[in-house]
C-alpha atoms as a PDB file:
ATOM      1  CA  UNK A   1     127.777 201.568 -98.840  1.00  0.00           C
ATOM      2  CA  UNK A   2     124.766 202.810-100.534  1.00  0.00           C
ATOM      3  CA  UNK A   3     123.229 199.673 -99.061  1.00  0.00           C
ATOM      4  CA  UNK A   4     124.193 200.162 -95.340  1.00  0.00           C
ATOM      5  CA  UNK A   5     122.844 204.241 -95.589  1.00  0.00           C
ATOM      6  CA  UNK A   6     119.268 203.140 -96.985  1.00  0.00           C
ATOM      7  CA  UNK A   7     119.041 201.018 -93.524  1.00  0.00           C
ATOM      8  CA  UNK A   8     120.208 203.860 -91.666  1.00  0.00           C
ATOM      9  CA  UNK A   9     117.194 206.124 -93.491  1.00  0.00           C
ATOM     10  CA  UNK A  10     114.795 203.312 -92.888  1.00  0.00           C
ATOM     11  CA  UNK A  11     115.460 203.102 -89.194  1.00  0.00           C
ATOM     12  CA  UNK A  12     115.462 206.908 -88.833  1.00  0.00           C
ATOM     13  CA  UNK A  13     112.040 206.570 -90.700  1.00  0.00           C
ATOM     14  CA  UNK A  14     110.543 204.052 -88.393  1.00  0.00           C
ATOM     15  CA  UNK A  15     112.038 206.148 -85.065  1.00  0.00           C
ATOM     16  CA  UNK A  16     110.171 208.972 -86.397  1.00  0.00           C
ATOM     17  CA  UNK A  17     106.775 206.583 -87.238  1.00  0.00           C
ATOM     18  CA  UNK A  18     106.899 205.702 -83.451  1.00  0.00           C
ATOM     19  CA  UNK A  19     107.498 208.752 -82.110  1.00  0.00           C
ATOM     20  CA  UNK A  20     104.755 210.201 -84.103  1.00  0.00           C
ATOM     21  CA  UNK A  21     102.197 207.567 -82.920  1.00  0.00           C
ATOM     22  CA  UNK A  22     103.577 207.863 -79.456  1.00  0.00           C
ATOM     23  CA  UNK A  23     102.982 212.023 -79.246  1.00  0.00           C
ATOM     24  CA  UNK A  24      99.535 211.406 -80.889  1.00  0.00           C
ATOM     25  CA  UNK A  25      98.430 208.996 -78.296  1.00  0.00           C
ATOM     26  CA  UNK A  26      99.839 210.889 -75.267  1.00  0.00           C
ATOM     27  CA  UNK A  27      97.672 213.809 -77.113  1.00  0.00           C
ATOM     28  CA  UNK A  28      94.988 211.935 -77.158  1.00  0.00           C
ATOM     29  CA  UNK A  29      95.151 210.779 -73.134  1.00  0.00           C
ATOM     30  CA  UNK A  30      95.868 214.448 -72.228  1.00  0.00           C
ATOM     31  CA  UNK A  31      92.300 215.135 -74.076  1.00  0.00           C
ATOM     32  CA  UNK A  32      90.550 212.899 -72.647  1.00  0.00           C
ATOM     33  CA  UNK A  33      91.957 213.485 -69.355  1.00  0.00           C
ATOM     34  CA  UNK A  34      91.264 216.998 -69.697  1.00  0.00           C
ATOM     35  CA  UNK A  35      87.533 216.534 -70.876  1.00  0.00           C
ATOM     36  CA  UNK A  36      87.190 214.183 -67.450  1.00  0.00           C
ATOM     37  CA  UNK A  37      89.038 216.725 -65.615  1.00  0.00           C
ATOM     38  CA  UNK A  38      86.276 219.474 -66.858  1.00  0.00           C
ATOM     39  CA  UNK A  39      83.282 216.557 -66.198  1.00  0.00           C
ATOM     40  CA  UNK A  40      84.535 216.220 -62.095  1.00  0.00           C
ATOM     41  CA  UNK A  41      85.216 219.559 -61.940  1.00  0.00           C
ATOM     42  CA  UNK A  42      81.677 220.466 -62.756  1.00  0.00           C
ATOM     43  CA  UNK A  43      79.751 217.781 -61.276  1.00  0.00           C
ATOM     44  CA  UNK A  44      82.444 216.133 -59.066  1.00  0.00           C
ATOM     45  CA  UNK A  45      83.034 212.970 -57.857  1.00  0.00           C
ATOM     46  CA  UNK A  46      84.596 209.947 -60.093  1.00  0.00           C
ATOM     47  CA  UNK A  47      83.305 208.178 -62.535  1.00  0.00           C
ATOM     48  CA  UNK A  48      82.242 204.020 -61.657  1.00  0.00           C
ATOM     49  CA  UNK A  49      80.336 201.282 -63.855  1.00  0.00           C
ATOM     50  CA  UNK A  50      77.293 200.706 -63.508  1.00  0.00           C
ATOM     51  CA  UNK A  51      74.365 198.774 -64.766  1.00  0.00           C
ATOM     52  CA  UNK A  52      72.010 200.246 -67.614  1.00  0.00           C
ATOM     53  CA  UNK A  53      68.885 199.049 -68.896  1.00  0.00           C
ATOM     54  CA  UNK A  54      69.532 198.457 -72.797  1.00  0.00           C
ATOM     55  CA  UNK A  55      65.946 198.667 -73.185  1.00  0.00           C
ATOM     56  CA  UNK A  56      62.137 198.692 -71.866  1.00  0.00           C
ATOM     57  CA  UNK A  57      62.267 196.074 -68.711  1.00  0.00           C
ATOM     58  CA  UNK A  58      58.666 194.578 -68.390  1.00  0.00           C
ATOM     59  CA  UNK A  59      57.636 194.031 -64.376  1.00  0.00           C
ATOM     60  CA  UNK A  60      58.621 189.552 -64.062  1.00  0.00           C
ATOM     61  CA  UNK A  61      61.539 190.097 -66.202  1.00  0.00           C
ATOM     62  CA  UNK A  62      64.507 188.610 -65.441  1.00  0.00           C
ATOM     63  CA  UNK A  63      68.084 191.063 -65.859  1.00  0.00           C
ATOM     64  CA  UNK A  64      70.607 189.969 -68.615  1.00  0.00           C
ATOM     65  CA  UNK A  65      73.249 190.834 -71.390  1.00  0.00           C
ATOM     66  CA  UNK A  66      70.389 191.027 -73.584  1.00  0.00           C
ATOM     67  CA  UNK A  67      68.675 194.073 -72.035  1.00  0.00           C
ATOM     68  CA  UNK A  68      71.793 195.648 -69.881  1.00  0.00           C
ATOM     69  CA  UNK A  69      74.843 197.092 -70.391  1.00  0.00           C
ATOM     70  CA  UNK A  70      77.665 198.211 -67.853  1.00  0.00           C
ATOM     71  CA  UNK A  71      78.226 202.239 -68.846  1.00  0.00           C
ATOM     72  CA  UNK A  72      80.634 204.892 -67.058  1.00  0.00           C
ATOM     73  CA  UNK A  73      78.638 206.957 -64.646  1.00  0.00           C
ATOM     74  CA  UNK A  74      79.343 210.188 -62.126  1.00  0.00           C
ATOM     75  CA  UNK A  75      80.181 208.400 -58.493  1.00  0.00           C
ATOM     76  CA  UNK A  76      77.980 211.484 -57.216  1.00  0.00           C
ATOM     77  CA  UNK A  77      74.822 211.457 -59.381  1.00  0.00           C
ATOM     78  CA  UNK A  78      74.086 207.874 -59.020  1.00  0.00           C
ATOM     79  CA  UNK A  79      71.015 206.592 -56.372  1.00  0.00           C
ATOM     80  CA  UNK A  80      72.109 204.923 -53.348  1.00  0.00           C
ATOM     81  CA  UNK A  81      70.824 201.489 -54.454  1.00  0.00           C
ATOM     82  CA  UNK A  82      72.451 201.359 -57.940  1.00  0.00           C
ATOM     83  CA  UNK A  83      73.394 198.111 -59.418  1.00  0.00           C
ATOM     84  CA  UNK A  84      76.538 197.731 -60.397  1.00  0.00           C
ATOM     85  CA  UNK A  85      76.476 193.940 -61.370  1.00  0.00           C
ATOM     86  CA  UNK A  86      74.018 191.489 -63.317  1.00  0.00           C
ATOM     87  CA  UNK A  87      75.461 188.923 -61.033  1.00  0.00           C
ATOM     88  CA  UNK A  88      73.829 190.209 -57.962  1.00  0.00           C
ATOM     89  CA  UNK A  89      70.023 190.460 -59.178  1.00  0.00           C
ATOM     90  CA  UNK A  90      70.482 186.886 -60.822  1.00  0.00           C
ATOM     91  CA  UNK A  91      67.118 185.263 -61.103  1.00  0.00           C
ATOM     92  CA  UNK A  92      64.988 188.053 -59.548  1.00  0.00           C
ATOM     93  CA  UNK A  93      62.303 188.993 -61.236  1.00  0.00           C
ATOM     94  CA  UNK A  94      61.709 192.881 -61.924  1.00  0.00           C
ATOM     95  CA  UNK A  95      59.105 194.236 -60.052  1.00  0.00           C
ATOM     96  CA  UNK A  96      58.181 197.553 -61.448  1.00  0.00           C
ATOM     97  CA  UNK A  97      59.163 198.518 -64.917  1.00  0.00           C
ATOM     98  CA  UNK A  98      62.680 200.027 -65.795  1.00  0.00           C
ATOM     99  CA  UNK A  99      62.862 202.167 -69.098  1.00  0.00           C
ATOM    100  CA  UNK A 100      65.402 202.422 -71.314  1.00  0.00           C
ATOM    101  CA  UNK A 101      68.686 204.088 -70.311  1.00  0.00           C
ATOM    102  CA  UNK A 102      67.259 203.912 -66.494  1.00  0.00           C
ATOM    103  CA  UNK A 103      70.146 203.030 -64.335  1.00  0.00           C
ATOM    104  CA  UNK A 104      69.179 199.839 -62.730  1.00  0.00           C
ATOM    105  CA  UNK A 105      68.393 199.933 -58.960  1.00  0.00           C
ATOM    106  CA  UNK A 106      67.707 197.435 -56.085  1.00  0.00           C
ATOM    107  CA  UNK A 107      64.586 199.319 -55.510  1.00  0.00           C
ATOM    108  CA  UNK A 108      63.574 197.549 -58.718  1.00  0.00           C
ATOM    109  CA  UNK A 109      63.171 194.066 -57.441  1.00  0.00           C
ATOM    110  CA  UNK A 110      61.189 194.818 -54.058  1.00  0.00           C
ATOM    111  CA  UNK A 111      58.349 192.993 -53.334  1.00  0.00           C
ATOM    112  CA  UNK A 112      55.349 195.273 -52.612  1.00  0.00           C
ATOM    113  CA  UNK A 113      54.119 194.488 -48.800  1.00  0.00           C
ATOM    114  CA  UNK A 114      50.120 194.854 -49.652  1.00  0.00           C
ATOM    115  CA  UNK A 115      48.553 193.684 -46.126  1.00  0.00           C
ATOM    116  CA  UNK A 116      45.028 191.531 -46.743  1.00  0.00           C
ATOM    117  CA  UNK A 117      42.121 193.791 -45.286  1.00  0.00           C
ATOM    118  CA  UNK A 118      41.037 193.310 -41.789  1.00  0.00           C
ATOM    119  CA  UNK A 119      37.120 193.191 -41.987  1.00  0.00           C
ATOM    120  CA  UNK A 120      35.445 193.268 -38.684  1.00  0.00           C
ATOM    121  CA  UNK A 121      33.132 190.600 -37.930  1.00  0.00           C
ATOM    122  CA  UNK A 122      29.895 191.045 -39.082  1.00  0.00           C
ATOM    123  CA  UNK A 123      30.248 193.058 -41.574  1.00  0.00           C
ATOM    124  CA  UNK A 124      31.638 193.732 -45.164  1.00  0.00           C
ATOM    125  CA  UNK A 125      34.123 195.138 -46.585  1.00  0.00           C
ATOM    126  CA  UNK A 126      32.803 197.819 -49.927  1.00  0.00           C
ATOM    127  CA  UNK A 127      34.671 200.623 -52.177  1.00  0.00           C
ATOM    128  CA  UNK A 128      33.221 203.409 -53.555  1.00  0.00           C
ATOM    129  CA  UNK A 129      34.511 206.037 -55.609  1.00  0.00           C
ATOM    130  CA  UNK A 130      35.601 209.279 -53.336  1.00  0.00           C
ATOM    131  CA  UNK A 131      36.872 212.981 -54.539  1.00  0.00           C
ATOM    132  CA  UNK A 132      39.472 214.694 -52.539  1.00  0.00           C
ATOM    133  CA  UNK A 133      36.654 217.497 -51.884  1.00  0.00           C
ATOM    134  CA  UNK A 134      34.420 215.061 -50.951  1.00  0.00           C
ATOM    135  CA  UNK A 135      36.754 213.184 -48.229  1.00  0.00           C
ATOM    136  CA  UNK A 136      37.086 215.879 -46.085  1.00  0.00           C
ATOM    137  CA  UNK A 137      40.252 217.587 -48.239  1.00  0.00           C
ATOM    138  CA  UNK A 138      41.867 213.938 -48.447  1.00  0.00           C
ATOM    139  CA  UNK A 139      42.057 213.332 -44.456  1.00  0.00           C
ATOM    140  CA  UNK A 140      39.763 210.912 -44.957  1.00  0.00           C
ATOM    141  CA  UNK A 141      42.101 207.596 -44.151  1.00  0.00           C
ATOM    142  CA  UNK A 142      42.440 203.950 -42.560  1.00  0.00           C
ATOM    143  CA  UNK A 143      40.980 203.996 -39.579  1.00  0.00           C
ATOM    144  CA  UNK A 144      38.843 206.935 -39.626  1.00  0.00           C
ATOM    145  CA  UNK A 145      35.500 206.799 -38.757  1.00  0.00           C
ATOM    146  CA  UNK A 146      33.235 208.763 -41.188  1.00  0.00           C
ATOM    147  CA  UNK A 147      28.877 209.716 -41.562  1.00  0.00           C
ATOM    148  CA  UNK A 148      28.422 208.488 -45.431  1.00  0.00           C
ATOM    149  CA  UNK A 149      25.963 211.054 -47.141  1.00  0.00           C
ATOM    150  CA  UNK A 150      24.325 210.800 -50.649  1.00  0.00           C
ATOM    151  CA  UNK A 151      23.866 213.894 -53.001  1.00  0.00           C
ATOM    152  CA  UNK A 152      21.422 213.262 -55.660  1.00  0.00           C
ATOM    153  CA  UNK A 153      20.127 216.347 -56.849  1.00  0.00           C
ATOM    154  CA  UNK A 154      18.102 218.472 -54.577  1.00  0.00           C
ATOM    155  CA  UNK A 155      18.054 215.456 -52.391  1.00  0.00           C
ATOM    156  CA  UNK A 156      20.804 214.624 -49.101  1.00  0.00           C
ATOM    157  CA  UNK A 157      20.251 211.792 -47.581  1.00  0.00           C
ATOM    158  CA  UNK A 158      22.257 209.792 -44.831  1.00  0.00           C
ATOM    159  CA  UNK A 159      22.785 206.406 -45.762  1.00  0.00           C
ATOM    160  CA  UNK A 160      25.199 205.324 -42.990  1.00  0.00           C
ATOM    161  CA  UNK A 161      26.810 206.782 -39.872  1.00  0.00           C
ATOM    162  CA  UNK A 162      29.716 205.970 -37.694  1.00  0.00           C
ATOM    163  CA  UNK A 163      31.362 203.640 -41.112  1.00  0.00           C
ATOM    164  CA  UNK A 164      34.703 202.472 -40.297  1.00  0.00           C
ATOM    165  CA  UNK A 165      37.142 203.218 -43.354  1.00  0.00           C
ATOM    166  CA  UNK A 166      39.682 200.164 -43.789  1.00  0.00           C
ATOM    167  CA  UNK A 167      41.446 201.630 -47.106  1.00  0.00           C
ATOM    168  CA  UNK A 168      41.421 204.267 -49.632  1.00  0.00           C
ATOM    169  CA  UNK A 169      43.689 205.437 -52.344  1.00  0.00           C
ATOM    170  CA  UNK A 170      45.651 207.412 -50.688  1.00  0.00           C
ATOM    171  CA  UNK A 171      49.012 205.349 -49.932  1.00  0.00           C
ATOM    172  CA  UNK A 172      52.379 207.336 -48.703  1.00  0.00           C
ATOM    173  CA  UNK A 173      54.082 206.904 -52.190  1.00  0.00           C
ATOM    174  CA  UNK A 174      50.571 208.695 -53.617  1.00  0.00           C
ATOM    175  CA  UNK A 175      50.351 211.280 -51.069  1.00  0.00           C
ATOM    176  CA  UNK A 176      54.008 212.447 -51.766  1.00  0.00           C
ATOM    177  CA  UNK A 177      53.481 212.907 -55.128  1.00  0.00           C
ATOM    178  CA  UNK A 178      50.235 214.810 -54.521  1.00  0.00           C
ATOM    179  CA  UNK A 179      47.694 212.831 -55.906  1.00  0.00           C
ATOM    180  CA  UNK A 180      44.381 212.552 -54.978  1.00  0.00           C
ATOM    181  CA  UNK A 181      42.402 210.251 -53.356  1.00  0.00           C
ATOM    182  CA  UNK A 182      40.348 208.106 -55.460  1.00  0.00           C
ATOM    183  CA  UNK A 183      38.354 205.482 -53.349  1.00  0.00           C
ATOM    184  CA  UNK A 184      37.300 204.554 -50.714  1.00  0.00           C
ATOM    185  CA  UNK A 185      36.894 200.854 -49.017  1.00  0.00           C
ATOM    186  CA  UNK A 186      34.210 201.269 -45.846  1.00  0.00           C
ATOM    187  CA  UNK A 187      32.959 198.279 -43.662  1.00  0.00           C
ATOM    188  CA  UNK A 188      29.461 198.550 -43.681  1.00  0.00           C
ATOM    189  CA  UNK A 189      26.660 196.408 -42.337  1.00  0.00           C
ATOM    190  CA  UNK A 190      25.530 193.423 -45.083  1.00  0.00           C
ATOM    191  CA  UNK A 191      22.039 194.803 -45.382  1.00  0.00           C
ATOM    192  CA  UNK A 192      23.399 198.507 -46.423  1.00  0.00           C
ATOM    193  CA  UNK A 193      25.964 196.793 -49.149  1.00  0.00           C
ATOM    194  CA  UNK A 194      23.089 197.251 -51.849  1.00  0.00           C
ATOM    195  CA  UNK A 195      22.169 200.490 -50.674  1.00  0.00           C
ATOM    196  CA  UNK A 196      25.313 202.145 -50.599  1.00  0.00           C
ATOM    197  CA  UNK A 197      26.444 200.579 -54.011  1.00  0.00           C
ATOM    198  CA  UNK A 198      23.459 201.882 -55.495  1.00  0.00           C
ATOM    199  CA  UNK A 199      23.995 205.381 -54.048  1.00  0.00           C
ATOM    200  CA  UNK A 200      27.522 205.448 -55.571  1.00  0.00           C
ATOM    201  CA  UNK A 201      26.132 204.989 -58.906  1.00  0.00           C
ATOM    202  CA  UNK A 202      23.219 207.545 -59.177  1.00  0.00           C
ATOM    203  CA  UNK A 203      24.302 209.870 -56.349  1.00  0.00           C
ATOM    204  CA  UNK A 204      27.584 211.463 -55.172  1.00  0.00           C
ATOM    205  CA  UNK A 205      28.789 209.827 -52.017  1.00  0.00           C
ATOM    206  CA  UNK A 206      30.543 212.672 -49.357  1.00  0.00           C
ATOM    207  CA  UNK A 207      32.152 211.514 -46.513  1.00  0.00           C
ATOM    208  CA  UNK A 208      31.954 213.461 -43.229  1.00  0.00           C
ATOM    209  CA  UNK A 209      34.330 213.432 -40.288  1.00  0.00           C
ATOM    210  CA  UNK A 210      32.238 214.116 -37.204  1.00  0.00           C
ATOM    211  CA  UNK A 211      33.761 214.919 -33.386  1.00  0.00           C
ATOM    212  CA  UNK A 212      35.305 212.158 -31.566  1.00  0.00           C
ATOM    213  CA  UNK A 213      32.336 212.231 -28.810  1.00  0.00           C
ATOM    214  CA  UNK A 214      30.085 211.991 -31.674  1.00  0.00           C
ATOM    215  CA  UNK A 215      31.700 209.069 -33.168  1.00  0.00           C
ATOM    216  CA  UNK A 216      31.987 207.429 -30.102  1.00  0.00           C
ATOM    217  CA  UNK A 217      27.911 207.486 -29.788  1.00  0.00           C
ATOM    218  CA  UNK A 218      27.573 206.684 -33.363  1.00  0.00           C
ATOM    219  CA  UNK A 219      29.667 203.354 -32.815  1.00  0.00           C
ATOM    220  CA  UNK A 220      27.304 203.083 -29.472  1.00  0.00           C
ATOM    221  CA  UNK A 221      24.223 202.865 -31.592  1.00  0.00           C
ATOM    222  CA  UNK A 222      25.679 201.079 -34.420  1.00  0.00           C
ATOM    223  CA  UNK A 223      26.840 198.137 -32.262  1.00  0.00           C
ATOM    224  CA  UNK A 224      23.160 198.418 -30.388  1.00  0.00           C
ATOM    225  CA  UNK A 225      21.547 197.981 -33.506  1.00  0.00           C
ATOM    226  CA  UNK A 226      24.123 195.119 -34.478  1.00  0.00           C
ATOM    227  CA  UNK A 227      23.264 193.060 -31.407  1.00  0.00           C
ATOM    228  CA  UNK A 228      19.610 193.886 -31.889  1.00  0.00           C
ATOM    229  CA  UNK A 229      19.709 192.777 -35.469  1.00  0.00           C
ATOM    230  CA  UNK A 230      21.875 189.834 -34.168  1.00  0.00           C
ATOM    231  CA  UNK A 231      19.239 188.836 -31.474  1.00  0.00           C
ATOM    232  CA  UNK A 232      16.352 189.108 -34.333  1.00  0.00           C
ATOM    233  CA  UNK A 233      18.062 186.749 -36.922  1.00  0.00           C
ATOM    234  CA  UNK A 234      18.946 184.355 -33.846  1.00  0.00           C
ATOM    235  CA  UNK A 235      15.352 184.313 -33.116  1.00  0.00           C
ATOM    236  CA  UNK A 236      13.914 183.546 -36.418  1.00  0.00           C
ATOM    237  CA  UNK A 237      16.754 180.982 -36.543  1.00  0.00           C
ATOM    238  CA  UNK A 238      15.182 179.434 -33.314  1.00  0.00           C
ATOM    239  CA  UNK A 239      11.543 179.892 -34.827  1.00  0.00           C
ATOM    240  CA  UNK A 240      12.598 177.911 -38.118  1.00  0.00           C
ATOM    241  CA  UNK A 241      14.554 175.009 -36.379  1.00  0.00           C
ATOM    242  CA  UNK A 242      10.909 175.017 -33.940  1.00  0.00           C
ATOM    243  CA  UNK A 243       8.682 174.929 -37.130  1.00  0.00           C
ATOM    244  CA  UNK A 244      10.730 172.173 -38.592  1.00  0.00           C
ATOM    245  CA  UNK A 245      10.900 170.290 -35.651  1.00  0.00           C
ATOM    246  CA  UNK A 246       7.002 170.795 -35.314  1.00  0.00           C
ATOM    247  CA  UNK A 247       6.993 169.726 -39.095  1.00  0.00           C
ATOM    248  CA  UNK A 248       9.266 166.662 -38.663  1.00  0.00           C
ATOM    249  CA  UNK A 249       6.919 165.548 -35.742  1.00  0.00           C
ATOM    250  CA  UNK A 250       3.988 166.118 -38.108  1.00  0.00           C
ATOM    251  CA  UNK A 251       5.088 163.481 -41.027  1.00  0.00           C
ATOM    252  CA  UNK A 252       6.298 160.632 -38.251  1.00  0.00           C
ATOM    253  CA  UNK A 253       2.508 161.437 -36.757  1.00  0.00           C
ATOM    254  CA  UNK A 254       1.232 160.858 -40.633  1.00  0.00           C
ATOM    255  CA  UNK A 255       3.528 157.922 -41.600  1.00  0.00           C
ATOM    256  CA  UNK A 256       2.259 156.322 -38.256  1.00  0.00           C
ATOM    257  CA  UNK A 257      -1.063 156.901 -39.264  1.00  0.00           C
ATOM    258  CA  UNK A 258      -0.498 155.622 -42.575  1.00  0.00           C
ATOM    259  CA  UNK A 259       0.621 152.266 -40.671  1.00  0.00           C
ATOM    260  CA  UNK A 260      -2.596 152.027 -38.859  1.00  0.00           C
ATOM    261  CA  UNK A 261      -4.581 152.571 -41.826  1.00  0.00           C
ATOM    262  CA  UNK A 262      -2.751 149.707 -44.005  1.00  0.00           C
ATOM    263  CA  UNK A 263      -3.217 147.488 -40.790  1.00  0.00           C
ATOM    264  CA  UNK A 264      -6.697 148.318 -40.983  1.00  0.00           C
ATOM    265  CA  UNK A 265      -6.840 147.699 -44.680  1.00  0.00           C
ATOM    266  CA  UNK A 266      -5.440 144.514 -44.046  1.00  0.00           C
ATOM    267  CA  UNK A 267      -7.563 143.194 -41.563  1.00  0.00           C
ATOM    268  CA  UNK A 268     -10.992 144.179 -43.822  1.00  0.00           C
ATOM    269  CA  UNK A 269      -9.332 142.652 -46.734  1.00  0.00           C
ATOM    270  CA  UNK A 270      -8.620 139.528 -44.453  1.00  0.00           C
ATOM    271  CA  UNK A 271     -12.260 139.361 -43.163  1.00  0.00           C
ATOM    272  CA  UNK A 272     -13.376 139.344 -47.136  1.00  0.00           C
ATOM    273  CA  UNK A 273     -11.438 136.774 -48.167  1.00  0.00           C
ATOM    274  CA  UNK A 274     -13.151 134.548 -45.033  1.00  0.00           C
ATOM    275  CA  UNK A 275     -16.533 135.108 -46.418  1.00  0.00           C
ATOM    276  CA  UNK A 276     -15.362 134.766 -49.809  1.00  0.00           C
ATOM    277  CA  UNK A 277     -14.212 131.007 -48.454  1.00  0.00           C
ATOM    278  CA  UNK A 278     -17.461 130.229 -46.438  1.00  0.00           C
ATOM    279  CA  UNK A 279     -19.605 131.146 -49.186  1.00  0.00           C
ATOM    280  CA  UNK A 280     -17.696 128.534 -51.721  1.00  0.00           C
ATOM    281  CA  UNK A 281     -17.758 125.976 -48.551  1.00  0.00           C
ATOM    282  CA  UNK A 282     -21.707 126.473 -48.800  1.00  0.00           C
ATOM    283  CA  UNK A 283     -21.789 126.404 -52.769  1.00  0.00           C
ATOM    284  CA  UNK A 284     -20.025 123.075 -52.606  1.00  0.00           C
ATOM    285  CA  UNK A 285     -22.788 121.426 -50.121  1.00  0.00           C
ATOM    286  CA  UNK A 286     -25.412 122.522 -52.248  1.00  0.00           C
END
C-alpha cells in the first residue's frame, strides 16, 4: 500500500517538474516574442539572415566560414545588395575592403571599370598637382580645355594655352562625397613635358577656363603650330636621309678610289720587279 502511494507522489512530482519547465519555456517565448515585438515595432520590418564579416576582409580575399558568419538582421535596415549566402560569392575575390561586423554586400566584389587614357596623337599625356581654387572652383574636368599659368613669386607666366584635360581627381564617387580635386592629367605638346613638370615643382600651376570662341582660336593656333613643328622635323628628317645619302655616295667614291690606287700600286710594284729581273739577266752575262 505504502508502496503503490510513493508511485502515486512520484508521478504527481514529475507532472508538476513538467509543467514547471513547460510554463518557464512558454515564459520565456512570450519574452522574447515581446522584445521582437518592441524591435519591429520601432524599426519595422522582419528580421532575415544575413551574411557578416567575422573580421577585417583584405581587397583579393576570398569569403568563407573563417571570416563570416550568418546573424539575424532588420528586413528594413539592410542595403539592397546584401548577401545573404557564402554560396553565392564563391570564389570571387573581394574588391574593396569589408570591416568587421560590415554586412557583406554585392557591391563588394565589383570590378572597378578604369578606362585606359585616350592621348591624342602627337602629344603626351602629364599630371600635375591642382587645388580646387586653382581649377577654376573644381569645374576643371575631362574634356575641358584650359590656359595653364605658373605662379612663382612675383612672377606669372603662361606656359601653355588651349591644353586639353584628359583626367583629374575628381571622379563621381569623389565629387559626392565632397572632396577636392587633387590632379590634374593635361595632354601637352612633347617639347613642353619638361617645362611644365618643372613649373609644377617650383611654381604653382592655375588652370584657367577661357570662352568657348577663345578656345576655339587657341586650338586654331595650337594645331598651326603642330603642323608647322610637324613640317620642320619632316624637313630635317629629309635633310639627314640627303646628308647620308650624300655621305654614303662619298665612301663608295673613296673605296673606288682606294681600288684605283692599289691597281696603281700594283702595276709600279710589277714594273720593279721587271727591272729587278733584267738587271740579274745582265749580272749573269757579265
Amino acid at each position: 500500500m505504502r508502496r503503490k502511494a510513493n508511485l502515486i507522489a512520484g508521478a504527481v512530482c514529475g507532472a508538476l517538474c513538467v509543467s514547471s519547465v513547460l510554463a518557464y519555456g512558454a515564459e520565456v517565448q512570450n519574452s522574447f516574442e515581446k522584445e521582437r515585438a518592441e524591435v519591429l515595432e520601432r524599426y519595422g520590418g522582419e528580421q532575415v539572415e544575413v551574411c557578416v564579416a567575422t573580421e577585417d576582409i583584405e581587397v583579393g580575399d576570398v569569403l568563407g566560414s573563417a571570416n563570416t558568419e550568418k546573424r539575424l538582421w532588420l528586413g528594413e535596415l539592410l542595403p539592397e545588395d546584401a548577401v545573404f549566402s557564402v554560396e553565392d560569392m564563391q570564389g570571387k575575390p573581394v574588391s574593396s575592403p569589408i570591416y568587421q561586423g560590415e554586412v557583406i554586400t554585392e557591391r563588394r566584389f565589383e570590378k572597378s571599370e578604369h578606362v585606359a587614357l585616350q592621348v591624342p596623337d602627337g602629344l603626351c599625356a602629364v599630371s600635375v598637382p591642382a587645388k580646387s581654387v586653382s581649377a577654376v572652383g573644381g569645374s576643371v574636368e575631362a574634356g575641358s580645355y584650359v590656359d595653364v599659368y605658373a605662379v612663382s613669386g612675383a612672377a606669372t607666366d603662361c606656359i601653355a594655352s588651349g591644353v586639353l584635360v584628359l583626367s583629374t581627381s575628381s571622379t563621381e564617387e569623389q565629387s559626392k562625397s565632397d572632396e577636392d580635386i587633387a590632379w590634374v592629367t593635361l595632354a601637352v605638346e612633347p617639347d613642353l613635358v619638361k617645362e611644365v613638370i618643372t613649373a609644377a615643382q617650383k611654381s604653382e600651376l592655375y588652370f584657367v577656363l577661357p570662352a568657348d570662341d577663345e578656345v576655339s582660336a587657341n586650338r586654331a593656333e595650337a594645331d598651326d603650330e603642330r603642323v608647322k613643328t610637324d613640317g620642320e622635323r619632316v624637313g630635317a628628317d629629309a635633310d639627314r636621309s640627303e646628308a647620308d645619302s650624300e655621305q654614303s655616295e662619298s665612301s663608295v667614291e673613296r673605296s673606288e678610289s682606294g681600288v684605283d690606287q692599289s691597281g696603281s700600286d700594283g702595276g709600279e710594284a710589277k714594273t720593279g720587279v721587271g727591272h729587278t729581273e733584267e738587271k740579274t739577266t745582265e749580272d749573269g752575262e757579265q
